[in-house]
PDB file of N, CA and C in Angstrom:
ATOM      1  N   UNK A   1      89.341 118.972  64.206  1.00  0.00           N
ATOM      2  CA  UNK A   1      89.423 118.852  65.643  1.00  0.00           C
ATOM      3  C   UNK A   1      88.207 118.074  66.137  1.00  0.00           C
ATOM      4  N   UNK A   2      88.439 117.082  66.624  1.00  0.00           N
ATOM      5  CA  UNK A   2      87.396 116.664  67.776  1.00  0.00           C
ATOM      6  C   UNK A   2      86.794 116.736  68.790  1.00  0.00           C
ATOM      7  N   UNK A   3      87.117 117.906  69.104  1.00  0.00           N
ATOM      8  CA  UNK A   3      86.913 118.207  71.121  1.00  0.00           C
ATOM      9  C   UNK A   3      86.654 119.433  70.506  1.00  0.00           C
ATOM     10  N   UNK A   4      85.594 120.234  70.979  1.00  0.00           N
ATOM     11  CA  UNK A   4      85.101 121.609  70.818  1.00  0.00           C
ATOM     12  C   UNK A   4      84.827 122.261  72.238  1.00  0.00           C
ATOM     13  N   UNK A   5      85.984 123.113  72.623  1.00  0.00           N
ATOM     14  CA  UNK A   5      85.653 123.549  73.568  1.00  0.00           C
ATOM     15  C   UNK A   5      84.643 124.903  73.782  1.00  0.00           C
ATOM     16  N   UNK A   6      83.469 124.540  74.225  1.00  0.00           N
ATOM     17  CA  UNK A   6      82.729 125.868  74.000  1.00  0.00           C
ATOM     18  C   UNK A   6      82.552 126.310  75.620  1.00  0.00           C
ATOM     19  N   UNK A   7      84.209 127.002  76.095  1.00  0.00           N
ATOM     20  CA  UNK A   7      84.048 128.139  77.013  1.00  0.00           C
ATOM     21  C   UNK A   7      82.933 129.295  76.892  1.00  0.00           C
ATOM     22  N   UNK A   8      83.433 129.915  75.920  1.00  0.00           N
ATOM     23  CA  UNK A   8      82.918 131.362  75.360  1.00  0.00           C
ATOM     24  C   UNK A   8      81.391 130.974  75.849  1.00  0.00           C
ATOM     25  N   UNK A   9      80.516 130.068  75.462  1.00  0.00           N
ATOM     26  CA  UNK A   9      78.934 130.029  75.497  1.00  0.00           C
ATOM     27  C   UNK A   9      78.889 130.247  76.979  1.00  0.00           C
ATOM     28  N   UNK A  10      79.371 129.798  78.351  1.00  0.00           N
ATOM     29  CA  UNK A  10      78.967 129.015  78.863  1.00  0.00           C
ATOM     30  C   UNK A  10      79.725 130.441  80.134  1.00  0.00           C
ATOM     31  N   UNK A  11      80.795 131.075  79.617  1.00  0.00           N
ATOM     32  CA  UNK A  11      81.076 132.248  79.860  1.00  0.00           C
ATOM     33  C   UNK A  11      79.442 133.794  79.640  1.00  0.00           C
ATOM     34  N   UNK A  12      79.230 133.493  78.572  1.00  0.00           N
ATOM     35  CA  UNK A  12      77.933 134.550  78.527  1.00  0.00           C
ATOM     36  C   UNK A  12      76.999 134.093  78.729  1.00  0.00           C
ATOM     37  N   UNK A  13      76.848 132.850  79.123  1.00  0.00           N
ATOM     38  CA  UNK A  13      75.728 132.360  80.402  1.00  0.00           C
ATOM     39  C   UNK A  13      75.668 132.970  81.479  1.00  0.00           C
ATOM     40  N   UNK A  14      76.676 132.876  81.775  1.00  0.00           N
ATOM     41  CA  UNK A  14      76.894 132.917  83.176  1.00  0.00           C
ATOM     42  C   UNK A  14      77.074 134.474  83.188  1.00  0.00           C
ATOM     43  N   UNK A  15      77.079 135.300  81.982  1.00  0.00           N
ATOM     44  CA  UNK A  15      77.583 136.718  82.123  1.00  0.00           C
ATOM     45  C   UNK A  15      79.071 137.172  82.930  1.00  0.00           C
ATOM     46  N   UNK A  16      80.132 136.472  82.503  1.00  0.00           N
ATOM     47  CA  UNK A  16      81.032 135.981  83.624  1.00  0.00           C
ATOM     48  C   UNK A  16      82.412 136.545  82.634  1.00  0.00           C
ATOM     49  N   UNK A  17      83.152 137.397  82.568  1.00  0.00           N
ATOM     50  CA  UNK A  17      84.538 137.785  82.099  1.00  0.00           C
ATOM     51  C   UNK A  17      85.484 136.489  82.012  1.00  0.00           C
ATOM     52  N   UNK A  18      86.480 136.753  80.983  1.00  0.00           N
ATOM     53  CA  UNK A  18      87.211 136.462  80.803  1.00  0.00           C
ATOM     54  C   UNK A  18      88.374 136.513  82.314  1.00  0.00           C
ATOM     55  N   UNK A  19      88.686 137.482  82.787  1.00  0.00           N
ATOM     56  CA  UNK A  19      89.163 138.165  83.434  1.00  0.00           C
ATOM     57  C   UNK A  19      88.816 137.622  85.094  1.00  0.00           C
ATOM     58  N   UNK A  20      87.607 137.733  85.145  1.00  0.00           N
ATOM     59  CA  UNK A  20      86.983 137.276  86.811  1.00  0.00           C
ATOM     60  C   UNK A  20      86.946 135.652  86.561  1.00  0.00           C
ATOM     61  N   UNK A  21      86.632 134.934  85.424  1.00  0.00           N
ATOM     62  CA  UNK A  21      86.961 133.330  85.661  1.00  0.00           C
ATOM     63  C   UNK A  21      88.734 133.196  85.109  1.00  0.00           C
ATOM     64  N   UNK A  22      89.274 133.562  85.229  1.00  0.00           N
ATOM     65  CA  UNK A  22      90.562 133.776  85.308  1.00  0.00           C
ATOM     66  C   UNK A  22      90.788 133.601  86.983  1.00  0.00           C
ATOM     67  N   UNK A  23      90.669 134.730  87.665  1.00  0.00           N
ATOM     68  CA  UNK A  23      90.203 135.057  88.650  1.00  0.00           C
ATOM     69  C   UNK A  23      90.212 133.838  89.690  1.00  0.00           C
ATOM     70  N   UNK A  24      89.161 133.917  89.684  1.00  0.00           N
ATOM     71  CA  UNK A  24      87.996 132.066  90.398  1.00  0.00           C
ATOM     72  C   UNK A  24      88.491 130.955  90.264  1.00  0.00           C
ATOM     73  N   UNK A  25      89.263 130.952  88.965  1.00  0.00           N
ATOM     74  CA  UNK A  25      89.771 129.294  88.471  1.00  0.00           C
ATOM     75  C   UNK A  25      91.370 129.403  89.057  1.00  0.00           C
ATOM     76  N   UNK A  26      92.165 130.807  89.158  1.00  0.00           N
ATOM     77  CA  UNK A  26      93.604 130.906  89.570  1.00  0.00           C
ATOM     78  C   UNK A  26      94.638 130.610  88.499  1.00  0.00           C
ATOM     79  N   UNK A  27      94.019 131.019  87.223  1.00  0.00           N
ATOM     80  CA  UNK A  27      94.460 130.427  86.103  1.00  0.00           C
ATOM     81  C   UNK A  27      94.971 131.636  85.174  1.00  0.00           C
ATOM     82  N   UNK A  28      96.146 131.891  84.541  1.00  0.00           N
ATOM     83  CA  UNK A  28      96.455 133.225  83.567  1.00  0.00           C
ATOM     84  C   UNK A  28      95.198 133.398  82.285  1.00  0.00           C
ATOM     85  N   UNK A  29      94.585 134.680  82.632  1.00  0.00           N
ATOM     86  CA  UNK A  29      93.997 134.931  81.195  1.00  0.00           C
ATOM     87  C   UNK A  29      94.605 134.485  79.954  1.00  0.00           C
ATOM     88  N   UNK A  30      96.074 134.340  79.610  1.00  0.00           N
ATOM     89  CA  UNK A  30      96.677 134.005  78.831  1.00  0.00           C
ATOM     90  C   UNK A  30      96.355 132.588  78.416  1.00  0.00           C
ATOM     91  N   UNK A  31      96.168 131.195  79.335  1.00  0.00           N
ATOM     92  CA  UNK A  31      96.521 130.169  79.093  1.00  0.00           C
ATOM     93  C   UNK A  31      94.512 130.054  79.173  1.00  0.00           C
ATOM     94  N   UNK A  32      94.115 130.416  79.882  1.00  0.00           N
ATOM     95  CA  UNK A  32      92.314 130.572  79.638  1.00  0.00           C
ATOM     96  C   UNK A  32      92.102 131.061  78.501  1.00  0.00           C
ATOM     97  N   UNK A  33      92.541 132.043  77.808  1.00  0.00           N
ATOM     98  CA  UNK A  33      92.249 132.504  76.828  1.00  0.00           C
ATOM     99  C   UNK A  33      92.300 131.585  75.454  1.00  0.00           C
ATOM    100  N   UNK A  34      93.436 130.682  75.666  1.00  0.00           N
ATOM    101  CA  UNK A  34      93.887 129.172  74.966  1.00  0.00           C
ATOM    102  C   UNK A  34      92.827 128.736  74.944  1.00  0.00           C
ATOM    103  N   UNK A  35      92.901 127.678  75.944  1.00  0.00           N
ATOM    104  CA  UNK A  35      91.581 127.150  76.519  1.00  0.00           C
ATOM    105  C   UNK A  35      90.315 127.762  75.310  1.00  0.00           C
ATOM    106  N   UNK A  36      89.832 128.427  75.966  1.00  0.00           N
ATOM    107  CA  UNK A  36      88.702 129.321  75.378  1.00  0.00           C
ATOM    108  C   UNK A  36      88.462 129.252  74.226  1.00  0.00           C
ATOM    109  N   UNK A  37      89.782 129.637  73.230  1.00  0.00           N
ATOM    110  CA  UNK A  37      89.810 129.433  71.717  1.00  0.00           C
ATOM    111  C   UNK A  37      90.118 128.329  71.004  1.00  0.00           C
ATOM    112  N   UNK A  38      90.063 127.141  71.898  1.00  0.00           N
ATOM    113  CA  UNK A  38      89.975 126.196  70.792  1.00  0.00           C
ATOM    114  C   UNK A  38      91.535 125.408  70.505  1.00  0.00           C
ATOM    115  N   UNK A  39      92.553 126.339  71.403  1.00  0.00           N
ATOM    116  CA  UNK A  39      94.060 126.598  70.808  1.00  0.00           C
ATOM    117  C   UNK A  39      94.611 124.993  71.922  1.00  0.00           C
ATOM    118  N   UNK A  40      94.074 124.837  72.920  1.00  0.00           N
ATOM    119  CA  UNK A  40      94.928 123.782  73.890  1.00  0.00           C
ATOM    120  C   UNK A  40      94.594 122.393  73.477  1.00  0.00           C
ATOM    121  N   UNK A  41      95.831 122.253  73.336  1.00  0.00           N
ATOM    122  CA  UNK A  41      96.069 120.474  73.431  1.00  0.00           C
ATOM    123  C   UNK A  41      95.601 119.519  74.869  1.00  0.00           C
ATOM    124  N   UNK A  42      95.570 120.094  75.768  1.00  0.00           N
ATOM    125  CA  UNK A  42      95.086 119.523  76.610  1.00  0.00           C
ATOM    126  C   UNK A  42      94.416 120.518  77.655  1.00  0.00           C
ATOM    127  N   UNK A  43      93.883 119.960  78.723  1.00  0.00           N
ATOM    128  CA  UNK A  43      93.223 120.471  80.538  1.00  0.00           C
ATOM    129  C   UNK A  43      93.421 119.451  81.006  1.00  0.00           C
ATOM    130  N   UNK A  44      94.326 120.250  82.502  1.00  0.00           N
ATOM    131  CA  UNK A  44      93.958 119.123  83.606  1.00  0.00           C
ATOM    132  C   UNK A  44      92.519 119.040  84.254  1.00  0.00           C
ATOM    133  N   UNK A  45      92.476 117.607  84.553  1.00  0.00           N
ATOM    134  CA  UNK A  45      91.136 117.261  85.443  1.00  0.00           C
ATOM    135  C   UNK A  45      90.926 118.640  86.191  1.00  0.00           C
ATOM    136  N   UNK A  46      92.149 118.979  87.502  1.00  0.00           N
ATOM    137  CA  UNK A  46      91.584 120.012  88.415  1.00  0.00           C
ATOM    138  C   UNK A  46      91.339 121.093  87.815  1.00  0.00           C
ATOM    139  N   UNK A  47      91.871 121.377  86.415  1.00  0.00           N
ATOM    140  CA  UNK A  47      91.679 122.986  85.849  1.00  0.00           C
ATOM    141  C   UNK A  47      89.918 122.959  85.548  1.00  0.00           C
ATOM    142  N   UNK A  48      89.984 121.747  84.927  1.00  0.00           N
ATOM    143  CA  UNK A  48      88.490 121.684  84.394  1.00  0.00           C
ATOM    144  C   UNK A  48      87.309 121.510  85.645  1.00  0.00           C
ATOM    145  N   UNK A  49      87.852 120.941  86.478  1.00  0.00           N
ATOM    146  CA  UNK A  49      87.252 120.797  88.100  1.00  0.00           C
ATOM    147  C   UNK A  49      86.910 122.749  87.966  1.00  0.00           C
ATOM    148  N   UNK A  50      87.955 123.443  88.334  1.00  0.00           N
ATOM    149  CA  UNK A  50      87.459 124.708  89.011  1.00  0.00           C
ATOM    150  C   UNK A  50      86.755 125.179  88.014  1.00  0.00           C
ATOM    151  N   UNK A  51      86.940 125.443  86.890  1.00  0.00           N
ATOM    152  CA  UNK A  51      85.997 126.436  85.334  1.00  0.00           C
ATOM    153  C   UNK A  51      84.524 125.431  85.994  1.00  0.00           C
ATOM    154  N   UNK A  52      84.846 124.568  86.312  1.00  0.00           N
ATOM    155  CA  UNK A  52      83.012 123.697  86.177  1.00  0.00           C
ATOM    156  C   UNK A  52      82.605 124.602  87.390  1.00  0.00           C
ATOM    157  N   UNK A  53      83.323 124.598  88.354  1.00  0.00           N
ATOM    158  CA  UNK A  53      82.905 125.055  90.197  1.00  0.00           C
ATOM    159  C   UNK A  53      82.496 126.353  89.434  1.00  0.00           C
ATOM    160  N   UNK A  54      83.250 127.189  89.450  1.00  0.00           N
ATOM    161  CA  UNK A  54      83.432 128.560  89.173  1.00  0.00           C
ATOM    162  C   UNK A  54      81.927 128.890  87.366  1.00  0.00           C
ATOM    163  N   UNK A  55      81.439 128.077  87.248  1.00  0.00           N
ATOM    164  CA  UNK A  55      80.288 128.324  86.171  1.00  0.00           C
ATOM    165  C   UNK A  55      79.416 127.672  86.249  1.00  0.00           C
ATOM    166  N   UNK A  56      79.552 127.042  87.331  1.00  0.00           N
ATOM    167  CA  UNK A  56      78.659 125.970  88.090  1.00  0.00           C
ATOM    168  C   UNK A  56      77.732 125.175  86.571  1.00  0.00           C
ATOM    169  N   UNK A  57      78.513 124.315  86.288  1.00  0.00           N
ATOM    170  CA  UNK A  57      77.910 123.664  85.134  1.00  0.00           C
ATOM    171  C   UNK A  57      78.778 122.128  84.921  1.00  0.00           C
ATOM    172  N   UNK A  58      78.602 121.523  84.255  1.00  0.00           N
ATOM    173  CA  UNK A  58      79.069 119.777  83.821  1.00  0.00           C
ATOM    174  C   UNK A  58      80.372 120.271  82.863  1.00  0.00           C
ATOM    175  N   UNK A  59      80.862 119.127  82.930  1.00  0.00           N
ATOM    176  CA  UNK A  59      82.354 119.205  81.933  1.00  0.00           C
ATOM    177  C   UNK A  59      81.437 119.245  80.698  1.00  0.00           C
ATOM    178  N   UNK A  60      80.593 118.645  80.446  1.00  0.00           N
ATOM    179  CA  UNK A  60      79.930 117.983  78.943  1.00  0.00           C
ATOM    180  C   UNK A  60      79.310 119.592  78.436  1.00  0.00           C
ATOM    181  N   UNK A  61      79.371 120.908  79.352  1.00  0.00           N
ATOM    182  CA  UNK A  61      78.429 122.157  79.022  1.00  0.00           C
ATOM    183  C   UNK A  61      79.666 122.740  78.689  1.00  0.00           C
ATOM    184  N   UNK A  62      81.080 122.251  78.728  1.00  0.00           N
ATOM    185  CA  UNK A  62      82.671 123.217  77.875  1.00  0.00           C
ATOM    186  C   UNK A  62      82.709 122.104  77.026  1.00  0.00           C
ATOM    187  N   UNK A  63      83.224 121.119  77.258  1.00  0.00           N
ATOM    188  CA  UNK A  63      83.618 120.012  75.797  1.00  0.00           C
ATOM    189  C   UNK A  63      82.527 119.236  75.444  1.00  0.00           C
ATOM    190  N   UNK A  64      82.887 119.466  74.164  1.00  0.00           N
ATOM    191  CA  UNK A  64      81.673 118.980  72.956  1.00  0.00           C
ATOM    192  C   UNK A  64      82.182 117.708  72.520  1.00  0.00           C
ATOM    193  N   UNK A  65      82.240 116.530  71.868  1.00  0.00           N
ATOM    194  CA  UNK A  65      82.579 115.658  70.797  1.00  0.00           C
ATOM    195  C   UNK A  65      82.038 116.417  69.314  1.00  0.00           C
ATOM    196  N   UNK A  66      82.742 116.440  68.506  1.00  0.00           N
ATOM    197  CA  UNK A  66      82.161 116.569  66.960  1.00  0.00           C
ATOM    198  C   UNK A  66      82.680 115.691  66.461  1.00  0.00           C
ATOM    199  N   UNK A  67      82.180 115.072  65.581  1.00  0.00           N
ATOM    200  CA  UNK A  67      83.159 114.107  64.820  1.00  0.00           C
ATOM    201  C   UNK A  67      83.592 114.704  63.034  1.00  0.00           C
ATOM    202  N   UNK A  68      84.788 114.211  62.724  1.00  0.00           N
ATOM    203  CA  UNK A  68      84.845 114.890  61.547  1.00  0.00           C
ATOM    204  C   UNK A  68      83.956 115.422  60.371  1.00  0.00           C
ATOM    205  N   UNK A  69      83.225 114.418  60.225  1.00  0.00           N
ATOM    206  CA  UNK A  69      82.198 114.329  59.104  1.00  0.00           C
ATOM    207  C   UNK A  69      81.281 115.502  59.357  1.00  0.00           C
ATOM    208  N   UNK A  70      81.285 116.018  60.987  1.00  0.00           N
ATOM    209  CA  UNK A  70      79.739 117.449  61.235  1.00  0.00           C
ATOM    210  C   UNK A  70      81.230 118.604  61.105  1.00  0.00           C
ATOM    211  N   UNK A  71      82.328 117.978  61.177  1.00  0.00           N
ATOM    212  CA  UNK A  71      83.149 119.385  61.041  1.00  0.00           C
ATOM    213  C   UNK A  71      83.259 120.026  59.873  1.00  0.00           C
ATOM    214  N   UNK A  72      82.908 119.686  58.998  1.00  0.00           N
ATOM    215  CA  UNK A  72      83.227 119.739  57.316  1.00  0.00           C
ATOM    216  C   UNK A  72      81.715 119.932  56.597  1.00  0.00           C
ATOM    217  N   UNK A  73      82.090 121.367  55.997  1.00  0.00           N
ATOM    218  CA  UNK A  73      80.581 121.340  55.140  1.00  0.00           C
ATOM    219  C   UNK A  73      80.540 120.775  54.502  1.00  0.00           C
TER     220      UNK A  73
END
């Protein structure tokens, strides 16, 4: 995978539930929970708009670039 979404960090930054940025963003824990793990093929701009509002942080502090070669021991 190339895109590393690191919700989870940026979630216990903020000390912030699963559940209450669910919440804030208007989004199913279910499909956040995706998100979160790594599991979604895509985000819309506005989804990623509110998780940024709502954790008050940059798109670049949830998605990472890795490139294959750092994915692989």
């Amino acid at each position: 995978m190339a895109i590393v979404v690191n919700l989870d960090v940026m979630m216990a930054k903020r000390k912030m539930s699963l559940g209450e940025l669910a919440q804030r963003v208007d989004i199913t824990m279910a499909n956040l929970s995706i998100l979160k793990n790594n599991k979604a093929r895509a985000v819309r701009f506005s989804t990623l708009e509110a998780i940024c509002a709502a954790l008050d942080c940059q798109p670049g502090d949830i998605l990472e670039f890795v490139s294959d070669k750092e994915e692989k021991p």
